[in-house]
Protein backbone atom coordinates (compact mmCIF):
# COMPACT_ATOMS: atom_id res chain seq x y z
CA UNK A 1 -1.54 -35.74 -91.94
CA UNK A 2 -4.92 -33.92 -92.42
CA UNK A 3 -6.25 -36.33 -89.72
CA UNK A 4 -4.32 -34.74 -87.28
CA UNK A 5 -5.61 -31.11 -88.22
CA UNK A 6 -8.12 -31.49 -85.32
CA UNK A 7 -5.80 -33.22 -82.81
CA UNK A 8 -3.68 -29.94 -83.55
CA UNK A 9 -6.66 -26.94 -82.90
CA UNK A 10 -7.61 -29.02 -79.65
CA UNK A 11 -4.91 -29.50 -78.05
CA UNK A 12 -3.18 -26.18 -79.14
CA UNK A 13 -6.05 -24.66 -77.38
CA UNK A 14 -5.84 -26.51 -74.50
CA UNK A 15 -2.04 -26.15 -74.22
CA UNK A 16 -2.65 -22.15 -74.91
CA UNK A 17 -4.83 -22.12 -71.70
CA UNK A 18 -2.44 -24.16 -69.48
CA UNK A 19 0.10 -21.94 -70.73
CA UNK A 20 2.21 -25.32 -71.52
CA UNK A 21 4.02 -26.18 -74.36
CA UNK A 22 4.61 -24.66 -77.80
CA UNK A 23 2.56 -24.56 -80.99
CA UNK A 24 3.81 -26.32 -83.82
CA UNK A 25 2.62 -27.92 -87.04
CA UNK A 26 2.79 -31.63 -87.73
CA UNK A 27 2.72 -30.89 -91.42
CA UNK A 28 5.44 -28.03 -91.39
CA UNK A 29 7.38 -28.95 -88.61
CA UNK A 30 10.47 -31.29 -89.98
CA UNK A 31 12.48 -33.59 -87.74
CA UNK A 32 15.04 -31.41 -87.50
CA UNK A 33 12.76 -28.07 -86.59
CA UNK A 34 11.53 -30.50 -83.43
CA UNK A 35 14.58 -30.61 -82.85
CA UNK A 36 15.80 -27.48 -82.44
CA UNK A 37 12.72 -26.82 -80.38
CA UNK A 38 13.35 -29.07 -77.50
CA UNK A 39 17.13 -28.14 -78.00
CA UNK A 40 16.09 -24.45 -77.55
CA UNK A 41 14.12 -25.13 -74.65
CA UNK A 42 15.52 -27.73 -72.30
CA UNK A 43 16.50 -26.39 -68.78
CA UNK A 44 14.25 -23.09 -69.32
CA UNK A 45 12.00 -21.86 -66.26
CA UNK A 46 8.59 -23.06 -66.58
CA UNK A 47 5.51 -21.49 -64.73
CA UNK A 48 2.69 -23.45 -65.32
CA UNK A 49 -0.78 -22.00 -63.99
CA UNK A 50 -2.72 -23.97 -61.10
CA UNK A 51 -4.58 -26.48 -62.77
CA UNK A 52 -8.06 -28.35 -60.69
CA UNK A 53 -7.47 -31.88 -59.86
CA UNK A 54 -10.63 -32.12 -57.48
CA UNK A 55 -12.75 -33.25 -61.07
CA UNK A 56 -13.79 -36.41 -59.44
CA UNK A 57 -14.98 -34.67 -56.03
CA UNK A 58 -16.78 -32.51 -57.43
CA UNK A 59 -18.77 -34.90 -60.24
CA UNK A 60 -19.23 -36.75 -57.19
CA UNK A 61 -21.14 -34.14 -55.72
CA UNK A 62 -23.49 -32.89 -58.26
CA UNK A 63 -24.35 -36.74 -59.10
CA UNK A 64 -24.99 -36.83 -55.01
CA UNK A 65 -27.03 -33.60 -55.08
CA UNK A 66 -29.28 -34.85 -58.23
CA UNK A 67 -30.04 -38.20 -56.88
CA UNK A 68 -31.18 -36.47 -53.54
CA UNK A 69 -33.61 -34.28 -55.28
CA UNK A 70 -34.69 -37.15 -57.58
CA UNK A 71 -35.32 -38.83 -54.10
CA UNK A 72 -36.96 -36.37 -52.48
CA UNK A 73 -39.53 -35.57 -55.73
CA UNK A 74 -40.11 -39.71 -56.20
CA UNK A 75 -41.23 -40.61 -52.91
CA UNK A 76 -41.74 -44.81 -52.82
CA UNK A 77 -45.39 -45.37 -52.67
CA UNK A 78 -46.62 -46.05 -48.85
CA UNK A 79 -46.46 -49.46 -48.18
CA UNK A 80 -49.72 -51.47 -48.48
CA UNK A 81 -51.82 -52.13 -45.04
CA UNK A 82 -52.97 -56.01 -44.92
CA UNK A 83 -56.85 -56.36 -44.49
């Protein structure tokens, strides 16, 4: 399951900073050590941390804001005056 190794440090990390979850290792953790786990943890308190869900608003924005500037520095040529 060396595959996995990276799935494991990723999401570990992210878990660690959500404070979510518990670290385990695919390749030492048995079926029966999983299941102790959720057994040892089912019906505890959890306190997860705030987490942003305005992602979209504010890509949204800074896409907005560098299109206006691009805008502003790119001006459309004047139009052309018939003779």
């Amino acid at each position: 399951m060396k595959p996995q190794a990276e799935q494991e440090i990723t999401i570990a990390g992210r878990l660690a900073r959500h404070g979510a979850g518990i670290r385990m290792s695919l390749a030492e953790t048995s079926p029966g050590d999983l299941a102790e786990a959720i057994v040892r943890h089912i019906g505890k308190d959890v306190a997860y941390p705030r987490v942003a869900c305005d992602g979209a608003a504010r890509a949204a924005e800074v896409i907005l804001d560098r299109l206006e500037r691009r805008r502003v520095r790119v001006q459309p040529p004047a139009p052309l005056r018939p003779e």
